[in-house]
Protein backbone atom coordinates (compact mmCIF):
# COMPACT_ATOMS: atom_id res chain seq x y z
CA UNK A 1 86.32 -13.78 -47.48
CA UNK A 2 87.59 -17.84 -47.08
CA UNK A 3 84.92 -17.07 -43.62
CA UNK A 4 82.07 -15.89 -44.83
CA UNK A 5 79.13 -17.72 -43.28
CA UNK A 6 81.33 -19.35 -40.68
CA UNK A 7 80.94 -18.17 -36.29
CA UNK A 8 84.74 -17.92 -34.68
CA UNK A 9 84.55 -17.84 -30.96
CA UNK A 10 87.93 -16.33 -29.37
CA UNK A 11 89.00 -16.96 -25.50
CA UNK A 12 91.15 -13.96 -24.40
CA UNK A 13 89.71 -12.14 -27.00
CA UNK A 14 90.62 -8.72 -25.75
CA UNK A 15 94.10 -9.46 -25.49
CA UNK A 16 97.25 -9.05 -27.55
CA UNK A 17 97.36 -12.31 -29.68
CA UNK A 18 93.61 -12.86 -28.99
CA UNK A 19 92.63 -9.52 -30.61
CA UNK A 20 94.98 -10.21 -33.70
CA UNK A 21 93.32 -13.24 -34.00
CA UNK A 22 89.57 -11.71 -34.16
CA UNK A 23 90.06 -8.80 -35.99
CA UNK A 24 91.77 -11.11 -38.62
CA UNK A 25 88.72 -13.27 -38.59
CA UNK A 26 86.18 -10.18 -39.29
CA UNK A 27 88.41 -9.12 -42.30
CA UNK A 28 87.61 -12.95 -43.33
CA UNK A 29 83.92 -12.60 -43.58
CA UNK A 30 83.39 -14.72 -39.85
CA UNK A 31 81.53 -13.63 -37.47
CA UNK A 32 82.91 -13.56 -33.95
CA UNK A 33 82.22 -13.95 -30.34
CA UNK A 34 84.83 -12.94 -28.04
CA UNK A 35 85.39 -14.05 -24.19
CA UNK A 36 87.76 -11.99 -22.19
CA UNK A 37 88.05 -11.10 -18.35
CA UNK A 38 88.56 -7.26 -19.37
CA UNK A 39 85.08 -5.67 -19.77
CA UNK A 40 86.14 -2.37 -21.18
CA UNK A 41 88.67 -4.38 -24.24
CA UNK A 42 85.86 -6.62 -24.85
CA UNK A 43 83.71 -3.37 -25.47
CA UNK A 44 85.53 -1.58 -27.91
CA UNK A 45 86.31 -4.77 -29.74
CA UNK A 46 83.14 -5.71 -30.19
CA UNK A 47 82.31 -2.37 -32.02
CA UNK A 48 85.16 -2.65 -33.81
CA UNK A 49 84.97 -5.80 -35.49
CA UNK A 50 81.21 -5.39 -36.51
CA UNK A 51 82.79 -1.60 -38.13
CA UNK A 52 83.83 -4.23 -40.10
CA UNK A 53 81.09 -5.82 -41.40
CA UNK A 54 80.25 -8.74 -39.56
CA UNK A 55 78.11 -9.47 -36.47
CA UNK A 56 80.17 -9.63 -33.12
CA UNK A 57 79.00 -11.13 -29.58
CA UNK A 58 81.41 -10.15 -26.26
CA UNK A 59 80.82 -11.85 -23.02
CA UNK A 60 83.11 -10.35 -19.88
CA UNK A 61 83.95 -13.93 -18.03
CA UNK A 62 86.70 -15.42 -16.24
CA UNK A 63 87.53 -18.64 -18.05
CA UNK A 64 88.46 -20.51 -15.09
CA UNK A 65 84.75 -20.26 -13.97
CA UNK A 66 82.95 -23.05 -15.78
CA UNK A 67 79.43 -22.31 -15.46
CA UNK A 68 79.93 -18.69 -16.25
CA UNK A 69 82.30 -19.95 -19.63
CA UNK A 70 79.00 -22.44 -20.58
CA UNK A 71 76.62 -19.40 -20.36
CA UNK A 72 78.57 -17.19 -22.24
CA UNK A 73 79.42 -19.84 -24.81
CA UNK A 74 75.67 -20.53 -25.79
CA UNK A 75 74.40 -17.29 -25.81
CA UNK A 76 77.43 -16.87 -28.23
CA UNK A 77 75.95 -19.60 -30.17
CA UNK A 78 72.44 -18.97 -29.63
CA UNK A 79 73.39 -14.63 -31.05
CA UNK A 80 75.28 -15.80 -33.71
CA UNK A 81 73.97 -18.47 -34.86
CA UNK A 82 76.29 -21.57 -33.89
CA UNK A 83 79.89 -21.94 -33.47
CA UNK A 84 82.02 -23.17 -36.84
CA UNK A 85 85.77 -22.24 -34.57
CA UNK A 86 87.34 -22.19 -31.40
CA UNK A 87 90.42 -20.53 -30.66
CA UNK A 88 91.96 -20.50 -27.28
CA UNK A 89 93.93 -17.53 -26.72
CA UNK A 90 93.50 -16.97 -22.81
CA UNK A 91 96.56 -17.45 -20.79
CA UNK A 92 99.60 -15.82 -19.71
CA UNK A 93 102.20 -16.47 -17.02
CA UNK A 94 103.04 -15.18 -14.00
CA UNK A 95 105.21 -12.57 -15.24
CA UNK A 96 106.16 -10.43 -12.09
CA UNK A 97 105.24 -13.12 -9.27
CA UNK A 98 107.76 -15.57 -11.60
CA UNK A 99 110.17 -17.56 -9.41
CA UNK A 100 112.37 -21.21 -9.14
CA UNK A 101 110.19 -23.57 -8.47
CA UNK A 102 111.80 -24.40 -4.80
CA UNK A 103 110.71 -20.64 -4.05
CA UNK A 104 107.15 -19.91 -5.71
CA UNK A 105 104.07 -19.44 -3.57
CA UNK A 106 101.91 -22.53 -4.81
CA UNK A 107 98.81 -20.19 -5.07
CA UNK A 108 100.69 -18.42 -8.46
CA UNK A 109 101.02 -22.02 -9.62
CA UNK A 110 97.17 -22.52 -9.78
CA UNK A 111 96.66 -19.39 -10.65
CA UNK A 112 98.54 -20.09 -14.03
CA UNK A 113 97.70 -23.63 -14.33
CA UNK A 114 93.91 -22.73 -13.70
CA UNK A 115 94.31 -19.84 -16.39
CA UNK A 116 96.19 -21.97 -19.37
CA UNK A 117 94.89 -25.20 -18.75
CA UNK A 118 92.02 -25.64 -17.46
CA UNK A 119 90.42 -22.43 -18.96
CA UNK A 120 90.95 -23.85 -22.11
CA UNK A 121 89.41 -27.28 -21.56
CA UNK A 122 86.29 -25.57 -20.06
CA UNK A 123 86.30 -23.47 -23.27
CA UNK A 124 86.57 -26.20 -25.19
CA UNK A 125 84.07 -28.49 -23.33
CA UNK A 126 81.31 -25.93 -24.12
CA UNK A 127 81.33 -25.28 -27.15
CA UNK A 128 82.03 -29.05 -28.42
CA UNK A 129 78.04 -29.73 -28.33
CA UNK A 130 77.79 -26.72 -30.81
CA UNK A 131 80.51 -28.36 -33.21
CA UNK A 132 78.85 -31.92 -33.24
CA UNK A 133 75.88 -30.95 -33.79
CA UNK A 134 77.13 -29.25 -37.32
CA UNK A 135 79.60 -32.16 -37.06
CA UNK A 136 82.36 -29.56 -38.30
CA UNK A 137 84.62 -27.44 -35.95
CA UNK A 138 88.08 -26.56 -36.20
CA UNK A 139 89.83 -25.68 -32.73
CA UNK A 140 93.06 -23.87 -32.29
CA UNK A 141 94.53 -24.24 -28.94
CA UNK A 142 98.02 -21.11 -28.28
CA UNK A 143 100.39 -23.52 -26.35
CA UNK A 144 104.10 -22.22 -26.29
CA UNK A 145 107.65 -23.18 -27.32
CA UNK A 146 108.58 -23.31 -23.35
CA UNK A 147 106.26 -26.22 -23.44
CA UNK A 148 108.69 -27.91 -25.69
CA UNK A 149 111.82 -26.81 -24.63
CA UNK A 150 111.07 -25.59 -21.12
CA UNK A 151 112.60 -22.28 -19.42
CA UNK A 152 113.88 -21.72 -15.30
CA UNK A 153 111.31 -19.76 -13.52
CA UNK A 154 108.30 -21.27 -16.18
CA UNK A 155 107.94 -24.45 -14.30
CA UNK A 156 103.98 -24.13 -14.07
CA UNK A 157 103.31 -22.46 -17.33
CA UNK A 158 105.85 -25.20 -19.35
CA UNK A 159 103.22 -27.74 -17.48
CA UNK A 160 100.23 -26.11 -18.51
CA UNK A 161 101.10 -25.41 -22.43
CA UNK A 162 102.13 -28.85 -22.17
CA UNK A 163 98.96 -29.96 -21.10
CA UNK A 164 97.40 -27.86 -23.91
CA UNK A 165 98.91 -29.94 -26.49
CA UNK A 166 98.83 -33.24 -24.98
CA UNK A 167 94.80 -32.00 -25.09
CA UNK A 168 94.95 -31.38 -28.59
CA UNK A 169 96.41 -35.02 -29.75
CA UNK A 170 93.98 -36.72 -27.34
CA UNK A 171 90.96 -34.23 -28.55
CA UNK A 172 92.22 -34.94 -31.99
CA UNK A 173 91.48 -38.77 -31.58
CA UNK A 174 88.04 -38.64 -29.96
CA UNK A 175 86.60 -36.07 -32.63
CA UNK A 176 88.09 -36.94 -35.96
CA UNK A 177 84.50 -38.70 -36.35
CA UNK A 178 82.78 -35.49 -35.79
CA UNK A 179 84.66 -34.08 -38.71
CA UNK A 180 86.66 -31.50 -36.08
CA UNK A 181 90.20 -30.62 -36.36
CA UNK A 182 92.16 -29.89 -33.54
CA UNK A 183 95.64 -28.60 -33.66
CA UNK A 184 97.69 -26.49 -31.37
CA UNK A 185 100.16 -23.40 -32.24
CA UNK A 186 103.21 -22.38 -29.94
CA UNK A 187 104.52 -19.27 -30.39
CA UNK A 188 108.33 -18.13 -29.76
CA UNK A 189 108.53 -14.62 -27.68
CA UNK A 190 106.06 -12.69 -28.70
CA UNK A 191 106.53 -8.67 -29.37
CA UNK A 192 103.69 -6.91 -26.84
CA UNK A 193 103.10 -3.65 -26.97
CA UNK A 194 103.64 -2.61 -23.53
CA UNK A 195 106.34 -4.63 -22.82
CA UNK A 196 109.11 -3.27 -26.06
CA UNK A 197 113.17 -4.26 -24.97
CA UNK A 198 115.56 -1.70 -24.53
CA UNK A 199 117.44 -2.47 -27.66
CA UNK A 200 114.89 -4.75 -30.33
CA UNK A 201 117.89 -5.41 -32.41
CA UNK A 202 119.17 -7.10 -30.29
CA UNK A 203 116.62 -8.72 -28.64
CA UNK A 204 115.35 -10.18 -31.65
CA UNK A 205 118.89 -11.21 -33.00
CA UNK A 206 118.79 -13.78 -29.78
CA UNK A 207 115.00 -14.42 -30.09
CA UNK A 208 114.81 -15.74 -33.55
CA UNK A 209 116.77 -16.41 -36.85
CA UNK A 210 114.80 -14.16 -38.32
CA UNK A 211 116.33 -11.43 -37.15
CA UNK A 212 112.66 -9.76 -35.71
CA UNK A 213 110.27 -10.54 -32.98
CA UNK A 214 107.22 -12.87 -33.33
CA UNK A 215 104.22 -10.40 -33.88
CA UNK A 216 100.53 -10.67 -32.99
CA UNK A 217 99.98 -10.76 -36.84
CA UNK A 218 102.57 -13.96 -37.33
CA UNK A 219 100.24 -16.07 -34.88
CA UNK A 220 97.02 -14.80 -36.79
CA UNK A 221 98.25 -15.64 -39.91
CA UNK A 222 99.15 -19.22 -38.71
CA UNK A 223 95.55 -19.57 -37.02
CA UNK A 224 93.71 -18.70 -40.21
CA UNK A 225 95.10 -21.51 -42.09
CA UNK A 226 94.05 -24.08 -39.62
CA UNK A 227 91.12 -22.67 -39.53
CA UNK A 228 90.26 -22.89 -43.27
CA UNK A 229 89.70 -25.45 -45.65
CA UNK A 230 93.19 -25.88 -46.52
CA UNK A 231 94.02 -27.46 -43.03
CA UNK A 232 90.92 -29.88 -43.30
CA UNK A 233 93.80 -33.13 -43.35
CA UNK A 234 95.43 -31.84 -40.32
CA UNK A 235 94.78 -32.80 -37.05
CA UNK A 236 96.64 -33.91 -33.60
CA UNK A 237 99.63 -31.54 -34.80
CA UNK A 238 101.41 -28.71 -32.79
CA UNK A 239 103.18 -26.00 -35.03
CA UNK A 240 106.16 -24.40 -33.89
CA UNK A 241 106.03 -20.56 -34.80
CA UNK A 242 109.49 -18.88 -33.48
CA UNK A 243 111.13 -18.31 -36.42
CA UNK A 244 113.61 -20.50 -35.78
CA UNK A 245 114.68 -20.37 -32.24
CA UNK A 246 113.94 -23.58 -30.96
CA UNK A 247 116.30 -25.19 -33.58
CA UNK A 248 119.08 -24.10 -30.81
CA UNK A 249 121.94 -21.38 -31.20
CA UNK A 250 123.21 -19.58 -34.37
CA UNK A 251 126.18 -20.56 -35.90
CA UNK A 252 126.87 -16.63 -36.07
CA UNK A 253 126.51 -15.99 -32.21
């Protein structure tokens, strides 16, 4: 129970990695407040994780609203009882609307840019007066390996996770004297439920070295350690989780 005691707030709560993340939290001992656009998710998490133990707070907001974010982000603090974490799950890309950059409609460009980017600044930006004024906080920004290596058709969500860590060094820097850490994770492909390939063998024998998919779970496990007391010396950093891919092709390909 490394949480106990501790308040984790969770952007895109309700989603795939973002649920991971929180349930993984309440098994800690934290309590959690969730934000997520999907009010019927944020429901059913919200009873879940207190089944477990722990108090929960859910707030159904769009996190590229800012004064609807700052709202939801006090009364988080003010139920709970402050804010100790921060983890930015809320994103995506643009999946079906996806496209060369020559051809995209520029409205799916600030759709995705406004999602990734921005939402988590504004996420961030709120609940920063809640970590200084425990002066303590540890935030965990999801960025992505196609910020590092970049894909075709990703052009505005490469730009955005990009921003995301560029955010985290820069954040880093300005609140090391608040006694926050700030890191960043960045996932290879991730396995979603909903979206399984054809053959998974396969898939994952091109996806990673280690011969499976990325799962929810691997980026939870990553996010508790940065979130605990064993990550207190780290700051500024972005850690790669893709089993392997982005070291570049296998030898046995």
């Amino acid at each position: 129970m490394r949480f106990k005691g501790r308040t984790a707030l969770v952007s895109g709560g309700a989603g795939a990695i973002g649920r991971a993340i929180a349930l993984r939290f309440a098994d800690e001992g934290a309590n959690v407040a969730i934000l997520d656009i999907n009010a019927d998710a944020v429901g059913k998490l919200v009873d879940e994780i207190r089944s477990r133990g722990v108090l929960a707070h859910g707030s159904v907001v769009d996190v590229r609203d800012y004064a609807a974010v700052k709202a939801c982000v006090d009364a988080a603090a003010e139920a709970l009882g402050g804010i100790d974490i921060v983890v930015n799950a809320a994103g995506g890309s643009a999946r079906k609307r996806m496209d060369l950059f020559e051809r995209i409609d520029i409205s799916v460009v600030d759709d995705v840019v406004d999602i990734n980017l921005r939402g988590t600044l504004y996420v961030i930006h709120a609940a920063l007066p809640h970590l200084i004024r425990k002066n303590y906080g540890k935030i965990i920004n999801i960025s992505s390996i196609i910020a590092i290596g970049g894909k075709a058709k990703c052009v505005d969500y490469a730009a955005a996770k990009g921003g995301i860590i560029a955010a985290t060094r820069s954040l880093a820097i300005e609140l090391g004297r608040h006694n926050i850490n700030v890191n960043a994770l960045s996932p290879g492909q991730v396995q979603r439920p909903d979206e399984m390939p054809a053959d998974p063998v396969a898939f994952a024998h091109r996806h990673s070295l280690m011969n499976r998919i990325c799962t929810q779970e691997d980026v939870a496990h990553a996010v508790m350690f940065l979130a605990s007391s064993d990550a207190d010396y780290m700051t500024g950093q972005n850690y790669v989780i893709d089993g392997g891919r982005s070291l570049g092709l296998r030898g046995d390909s």
